[in-house]
N, C-alpha and C. Protein backbone atom coordinates (compact mmCIF):
# COMPACT_ATOMS: atom_id res chain seq x y z
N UNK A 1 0.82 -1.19 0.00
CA UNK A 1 0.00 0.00 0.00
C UNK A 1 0.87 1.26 0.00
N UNK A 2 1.83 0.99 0.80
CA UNK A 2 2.37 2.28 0.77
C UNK A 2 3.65 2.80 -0.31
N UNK A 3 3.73 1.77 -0.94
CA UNK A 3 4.47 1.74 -2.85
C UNK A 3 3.83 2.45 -3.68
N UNK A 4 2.21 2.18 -3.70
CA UNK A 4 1.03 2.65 -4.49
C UNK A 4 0.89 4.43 -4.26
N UNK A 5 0.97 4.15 -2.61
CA UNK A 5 0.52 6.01 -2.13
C UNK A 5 2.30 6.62 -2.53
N UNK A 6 3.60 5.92 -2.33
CA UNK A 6 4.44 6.81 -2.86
C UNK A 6 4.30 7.19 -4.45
N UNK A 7 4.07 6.33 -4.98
CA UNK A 7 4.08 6.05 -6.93
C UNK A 7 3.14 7.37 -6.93
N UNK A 8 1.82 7.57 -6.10
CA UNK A 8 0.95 9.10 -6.89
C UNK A 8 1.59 10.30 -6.25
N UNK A 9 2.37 10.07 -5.24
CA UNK A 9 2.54 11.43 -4.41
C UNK A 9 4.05 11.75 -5.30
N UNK A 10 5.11 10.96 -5.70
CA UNK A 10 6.08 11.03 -6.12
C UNK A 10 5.97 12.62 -7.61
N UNK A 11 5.11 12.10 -8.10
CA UNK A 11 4.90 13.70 -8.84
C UNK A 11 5.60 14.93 -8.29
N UNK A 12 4.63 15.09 -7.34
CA UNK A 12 4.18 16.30 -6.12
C UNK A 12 5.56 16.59 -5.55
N UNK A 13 5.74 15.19 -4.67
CA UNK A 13 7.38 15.68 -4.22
C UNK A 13 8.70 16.04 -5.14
N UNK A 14 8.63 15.38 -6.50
CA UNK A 14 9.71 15.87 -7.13
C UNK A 14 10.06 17.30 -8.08
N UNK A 15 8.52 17.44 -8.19
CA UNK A 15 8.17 18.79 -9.05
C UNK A 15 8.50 20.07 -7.25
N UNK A 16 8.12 19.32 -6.30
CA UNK A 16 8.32 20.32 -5.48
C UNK A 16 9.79 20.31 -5.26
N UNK A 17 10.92 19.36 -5.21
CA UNK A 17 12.07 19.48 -5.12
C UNK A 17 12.51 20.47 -5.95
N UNK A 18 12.06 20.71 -7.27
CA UNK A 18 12.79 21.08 -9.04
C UNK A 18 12.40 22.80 -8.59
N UNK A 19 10.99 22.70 -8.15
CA UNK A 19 10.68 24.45 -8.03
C UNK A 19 11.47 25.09 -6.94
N UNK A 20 12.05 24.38 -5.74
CA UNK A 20 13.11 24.93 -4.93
C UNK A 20 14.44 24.90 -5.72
N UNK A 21 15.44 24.05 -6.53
CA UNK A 21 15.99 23.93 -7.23
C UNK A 21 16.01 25.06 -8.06
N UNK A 22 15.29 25.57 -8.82
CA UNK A 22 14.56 26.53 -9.85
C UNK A 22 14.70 27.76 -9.22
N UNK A 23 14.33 28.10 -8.00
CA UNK A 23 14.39 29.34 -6.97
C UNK A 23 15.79 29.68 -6.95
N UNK A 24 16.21 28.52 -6.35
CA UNK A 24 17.70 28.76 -6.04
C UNK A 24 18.92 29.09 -7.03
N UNK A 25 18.38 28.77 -8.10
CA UNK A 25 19.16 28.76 -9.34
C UNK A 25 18.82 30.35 -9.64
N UNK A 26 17.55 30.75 -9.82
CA UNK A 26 17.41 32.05 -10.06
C UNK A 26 18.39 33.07 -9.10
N UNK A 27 18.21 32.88 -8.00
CA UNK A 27 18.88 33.49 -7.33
C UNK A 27 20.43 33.98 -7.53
N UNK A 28 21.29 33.02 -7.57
CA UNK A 28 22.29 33.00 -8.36
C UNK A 28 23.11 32.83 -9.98
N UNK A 29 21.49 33.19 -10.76
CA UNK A 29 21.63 34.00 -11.74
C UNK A 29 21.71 35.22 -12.16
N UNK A 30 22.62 35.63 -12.97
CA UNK A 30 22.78 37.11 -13.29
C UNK A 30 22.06 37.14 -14.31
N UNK A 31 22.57 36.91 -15.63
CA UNK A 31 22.24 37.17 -16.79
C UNK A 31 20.11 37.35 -16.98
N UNK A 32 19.73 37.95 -17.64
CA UNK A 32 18.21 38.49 -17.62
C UNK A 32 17.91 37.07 -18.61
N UNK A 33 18.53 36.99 -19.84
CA UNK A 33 18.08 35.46 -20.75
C UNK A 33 17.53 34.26 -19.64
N UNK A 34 18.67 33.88 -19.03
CA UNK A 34 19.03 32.76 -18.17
C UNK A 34 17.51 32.98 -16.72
N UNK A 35 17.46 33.96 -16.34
CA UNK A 35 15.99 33.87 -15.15
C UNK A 35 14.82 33.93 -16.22
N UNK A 36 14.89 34.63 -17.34
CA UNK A 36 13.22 34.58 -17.74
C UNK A 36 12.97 32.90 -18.24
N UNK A 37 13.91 31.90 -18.84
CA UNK A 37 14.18 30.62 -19.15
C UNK A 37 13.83 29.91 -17.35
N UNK A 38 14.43 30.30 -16.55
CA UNK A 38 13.95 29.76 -15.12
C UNK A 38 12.48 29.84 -14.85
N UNK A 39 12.24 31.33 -14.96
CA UNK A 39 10.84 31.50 -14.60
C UNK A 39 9.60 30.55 -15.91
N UNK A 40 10.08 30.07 -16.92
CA UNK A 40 9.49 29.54 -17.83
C UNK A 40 8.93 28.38 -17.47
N UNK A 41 10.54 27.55 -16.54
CA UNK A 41 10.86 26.37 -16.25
C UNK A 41 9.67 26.36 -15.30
N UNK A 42 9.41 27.13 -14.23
CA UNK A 42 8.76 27.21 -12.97
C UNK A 42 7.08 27.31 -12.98
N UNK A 43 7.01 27.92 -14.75
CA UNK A 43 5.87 27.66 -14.95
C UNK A 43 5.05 26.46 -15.59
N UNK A 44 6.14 25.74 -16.12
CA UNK A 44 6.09 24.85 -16.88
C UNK A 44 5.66 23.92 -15.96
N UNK A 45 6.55 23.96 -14.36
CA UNK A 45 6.05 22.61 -13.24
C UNK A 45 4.80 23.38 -12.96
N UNK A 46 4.46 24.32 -12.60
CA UNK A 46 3.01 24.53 -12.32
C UNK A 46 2.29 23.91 -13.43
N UNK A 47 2.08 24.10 -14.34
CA UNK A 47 1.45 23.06 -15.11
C UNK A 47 1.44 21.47 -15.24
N UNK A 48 2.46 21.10 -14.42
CA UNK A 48 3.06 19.93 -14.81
C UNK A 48 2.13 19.49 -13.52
N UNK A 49 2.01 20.26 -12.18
CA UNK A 49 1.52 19.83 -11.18
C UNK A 49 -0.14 19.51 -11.66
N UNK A 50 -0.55 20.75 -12.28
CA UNK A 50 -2.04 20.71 -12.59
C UNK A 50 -2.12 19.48 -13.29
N UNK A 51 -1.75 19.32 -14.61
CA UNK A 51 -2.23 18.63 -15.06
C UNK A 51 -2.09 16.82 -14.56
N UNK A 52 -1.31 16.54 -13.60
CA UNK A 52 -1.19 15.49 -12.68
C UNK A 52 -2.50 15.19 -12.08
N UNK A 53 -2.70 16.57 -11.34
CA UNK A 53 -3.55 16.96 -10.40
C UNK A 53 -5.17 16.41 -11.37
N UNK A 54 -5.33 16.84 -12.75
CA UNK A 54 -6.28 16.72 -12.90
C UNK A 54 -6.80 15.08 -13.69
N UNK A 55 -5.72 14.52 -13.67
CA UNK A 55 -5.98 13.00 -13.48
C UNK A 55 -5.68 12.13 -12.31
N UNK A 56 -5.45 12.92 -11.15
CA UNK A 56 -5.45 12.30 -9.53
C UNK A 56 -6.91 12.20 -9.39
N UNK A 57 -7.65 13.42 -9.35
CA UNK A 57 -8.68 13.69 -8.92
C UNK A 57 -9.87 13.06 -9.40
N UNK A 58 -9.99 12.73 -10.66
CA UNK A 58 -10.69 11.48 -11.36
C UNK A 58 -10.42 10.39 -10.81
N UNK A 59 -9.06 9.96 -10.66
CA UNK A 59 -8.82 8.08 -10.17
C UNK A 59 -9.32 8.28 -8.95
N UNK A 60 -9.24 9.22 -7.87
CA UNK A 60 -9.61 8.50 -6.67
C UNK A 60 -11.37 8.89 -6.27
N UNK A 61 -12.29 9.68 -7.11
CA UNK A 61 -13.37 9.74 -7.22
C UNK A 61 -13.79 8.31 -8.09
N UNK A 62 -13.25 7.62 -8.93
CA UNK A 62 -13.42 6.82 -9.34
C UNK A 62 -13.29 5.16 -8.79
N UNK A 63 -12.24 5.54 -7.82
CA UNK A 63 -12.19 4.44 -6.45
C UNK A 63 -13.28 4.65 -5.89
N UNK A 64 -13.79 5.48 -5.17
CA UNK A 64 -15.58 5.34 -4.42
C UNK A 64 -16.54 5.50 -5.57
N UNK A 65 -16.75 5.47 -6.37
CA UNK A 65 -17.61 4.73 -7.27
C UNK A 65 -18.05 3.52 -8.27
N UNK A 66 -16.49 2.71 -7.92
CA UNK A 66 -16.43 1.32 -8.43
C UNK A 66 -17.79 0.86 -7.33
N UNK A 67 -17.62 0.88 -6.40
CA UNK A 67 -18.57 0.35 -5.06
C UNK A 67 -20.21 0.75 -5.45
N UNK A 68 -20.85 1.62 -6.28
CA UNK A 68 -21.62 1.86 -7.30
C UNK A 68 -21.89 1.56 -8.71
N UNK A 69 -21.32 1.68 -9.33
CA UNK A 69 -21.35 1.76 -10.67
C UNK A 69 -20.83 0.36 -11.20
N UNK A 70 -20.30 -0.34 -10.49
CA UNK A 70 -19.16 -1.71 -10.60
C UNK A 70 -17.95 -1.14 -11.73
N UNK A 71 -18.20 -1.94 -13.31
CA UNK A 71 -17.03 -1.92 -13.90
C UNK A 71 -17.04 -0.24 -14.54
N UNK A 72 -17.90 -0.01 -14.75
CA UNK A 72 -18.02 1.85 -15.11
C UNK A 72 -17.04 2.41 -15.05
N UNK A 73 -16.77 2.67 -13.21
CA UNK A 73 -15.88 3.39 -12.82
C UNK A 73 -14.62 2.57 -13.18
N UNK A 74 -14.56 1.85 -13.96
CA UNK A 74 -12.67 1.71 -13.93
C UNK A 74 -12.15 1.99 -15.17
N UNK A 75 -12.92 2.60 -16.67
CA UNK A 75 -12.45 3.65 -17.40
C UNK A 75 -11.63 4.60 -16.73
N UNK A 76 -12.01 5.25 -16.00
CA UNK A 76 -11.53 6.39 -15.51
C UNK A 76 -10.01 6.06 -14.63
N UNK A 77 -10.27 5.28 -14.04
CA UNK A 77 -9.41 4.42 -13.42
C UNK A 77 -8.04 4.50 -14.27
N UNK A 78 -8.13 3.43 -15.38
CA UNK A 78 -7.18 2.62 -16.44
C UNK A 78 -6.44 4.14 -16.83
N UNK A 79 -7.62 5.35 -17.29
CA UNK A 79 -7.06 6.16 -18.04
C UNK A 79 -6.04 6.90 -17.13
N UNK A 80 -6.67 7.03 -15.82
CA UNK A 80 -5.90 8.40 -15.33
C UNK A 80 -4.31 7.74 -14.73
N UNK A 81 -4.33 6.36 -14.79
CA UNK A 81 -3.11 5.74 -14.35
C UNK A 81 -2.02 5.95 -15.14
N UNK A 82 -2.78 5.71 -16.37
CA UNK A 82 -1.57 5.32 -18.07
C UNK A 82 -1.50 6.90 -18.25
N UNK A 83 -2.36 7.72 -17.73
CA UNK A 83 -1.77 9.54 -18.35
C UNK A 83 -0.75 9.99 -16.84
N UNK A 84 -0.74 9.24 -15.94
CA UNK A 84 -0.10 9.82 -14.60
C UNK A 84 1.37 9.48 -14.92
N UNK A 85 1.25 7.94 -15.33
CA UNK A 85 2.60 7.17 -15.66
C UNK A 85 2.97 7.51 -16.90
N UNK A 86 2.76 8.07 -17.45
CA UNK A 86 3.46 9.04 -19.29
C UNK A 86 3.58 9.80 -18.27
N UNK A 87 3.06 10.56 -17.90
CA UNK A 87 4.15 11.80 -17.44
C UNK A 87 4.92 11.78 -16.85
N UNK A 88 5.16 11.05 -15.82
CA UNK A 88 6.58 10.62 -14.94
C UNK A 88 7.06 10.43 -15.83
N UNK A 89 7.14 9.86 -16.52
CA UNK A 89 8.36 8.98 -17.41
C UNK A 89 8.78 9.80 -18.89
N UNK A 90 8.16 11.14 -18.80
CA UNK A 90 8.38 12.53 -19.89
C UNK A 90 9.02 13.13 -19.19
N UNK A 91 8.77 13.37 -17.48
CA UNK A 91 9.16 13.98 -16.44
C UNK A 91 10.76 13.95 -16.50
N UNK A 92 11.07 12.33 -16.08
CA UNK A 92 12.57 11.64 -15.74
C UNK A 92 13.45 11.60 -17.26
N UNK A 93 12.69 11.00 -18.03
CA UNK A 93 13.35 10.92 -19.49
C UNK A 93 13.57 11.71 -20.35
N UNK A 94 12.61 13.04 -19.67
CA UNK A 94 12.63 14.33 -21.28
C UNK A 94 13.47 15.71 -20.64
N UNK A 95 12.67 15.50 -19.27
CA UNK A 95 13.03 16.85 -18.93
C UNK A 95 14.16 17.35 -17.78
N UNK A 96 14.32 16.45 -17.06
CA UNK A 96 14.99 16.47 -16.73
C UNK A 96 16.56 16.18 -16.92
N UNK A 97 16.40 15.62 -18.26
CA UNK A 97 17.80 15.62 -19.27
C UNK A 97 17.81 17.15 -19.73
N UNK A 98 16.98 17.61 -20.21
CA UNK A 98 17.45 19.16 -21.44
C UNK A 98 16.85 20.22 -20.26
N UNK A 99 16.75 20.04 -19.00
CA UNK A 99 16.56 20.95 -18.29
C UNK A 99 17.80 22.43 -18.34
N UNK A 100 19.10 21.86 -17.59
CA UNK A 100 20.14 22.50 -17.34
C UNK A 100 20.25 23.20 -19.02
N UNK A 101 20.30 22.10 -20.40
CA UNK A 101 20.62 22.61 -21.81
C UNK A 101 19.64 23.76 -21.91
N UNK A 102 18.21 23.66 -21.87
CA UNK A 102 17.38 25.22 -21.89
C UNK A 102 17.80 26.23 -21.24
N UNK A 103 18.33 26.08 -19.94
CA UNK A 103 18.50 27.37 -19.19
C UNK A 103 19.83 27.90 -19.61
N UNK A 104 20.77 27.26 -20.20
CA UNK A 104 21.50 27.87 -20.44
C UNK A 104 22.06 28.08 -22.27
N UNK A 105 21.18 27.46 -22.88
CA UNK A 105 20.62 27.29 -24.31
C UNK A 105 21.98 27.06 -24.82
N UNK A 106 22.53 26.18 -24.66
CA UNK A 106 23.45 24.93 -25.07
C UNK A 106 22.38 23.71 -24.97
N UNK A 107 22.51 23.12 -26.69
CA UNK A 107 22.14 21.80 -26.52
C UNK A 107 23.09 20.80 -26.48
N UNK A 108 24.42 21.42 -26.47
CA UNK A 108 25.24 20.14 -25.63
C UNK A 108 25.34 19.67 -24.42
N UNK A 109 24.49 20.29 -23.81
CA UNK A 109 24.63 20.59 -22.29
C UNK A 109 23.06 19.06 -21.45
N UNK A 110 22.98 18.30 -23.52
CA UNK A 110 21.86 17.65 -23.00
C UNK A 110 22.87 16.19 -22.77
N UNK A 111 21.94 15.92 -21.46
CA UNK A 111 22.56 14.38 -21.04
C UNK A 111 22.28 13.57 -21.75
N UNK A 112 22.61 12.59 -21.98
CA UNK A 112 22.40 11.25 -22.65
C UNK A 112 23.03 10.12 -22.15
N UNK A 113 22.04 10.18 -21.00
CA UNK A 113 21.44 8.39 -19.90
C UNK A 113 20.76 7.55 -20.17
C-alpha cells in the first residue's frame, strides 16, 4: 500500500524538489536570458503539477464509485493511471535531461542516460 501512495505522491514531491531547485538557481543568476528561461521552467512545473492533479482527482473519485457503478468506474481508473505514468516517465526521461541545456541554451549541455 504504501508503494502505491508513494508512486501518486512522487509527482508532487519531485516537481516540489525542481521548483526549490529553480528558486535557487534564479537566485544566483545574473544574466536576464538565463531567469526569464527559469521562470518559464517554474511555470512549466506549475502546469506539470495541474495537469497530474487533474488526473489524480478522477482516479480517486473513481475508487468510491467502483462500489456503485461496478465496472463503469474503472475507465476512468485505467485512463488516469496510463496519463499519470506518461508523465513521470516525460518527467525523468525528457526533462529532466534538457533541463540545465534550456536554461543555459546549449544543446550540448543535453545528457544522454
Amino acid at each position: 500500500m504504501n508503494k502505491i501512495l508513494n508512486w501518486f505522491v512522487e509527482p508532487y514531491s519531485t516537481t516540489l524538489v525542481e521548483m526549490n531547485y529553480l528558486s535557487n538557481l534564479k537566485k544566483d543568476t545574473v544574466e536576464m536570458k538565463e531567469r526569464t528561461r527559469i521562470r518559464e521552467l517554474q511555470a512549466f512545473n506549475v502546469m506539470f503539477l495541474v495537469f497530474i492533479t487533474v488526473f489524480f482527482i478522477p482516479f480517486i473519485i473513481s475508487l468510491f464509485l467502483i462500489f456503485f457503478t461496478w465496472w463503469y468506474a474503472f475507465a476512468p481508473l485505467v485512463v488516469s493511471t496510463i496519463m499519470i505514468s506518461l508523465a513521470k516517465t516525460m518527467q525523468k526521461k525528457r526533462y529532466f535531461k534538457r533541463r540545465d541545456a534550456y536554461i543555459k541554451n546549449d544543446p550540448g549541455l543535453i545528457k544522454n542516460d
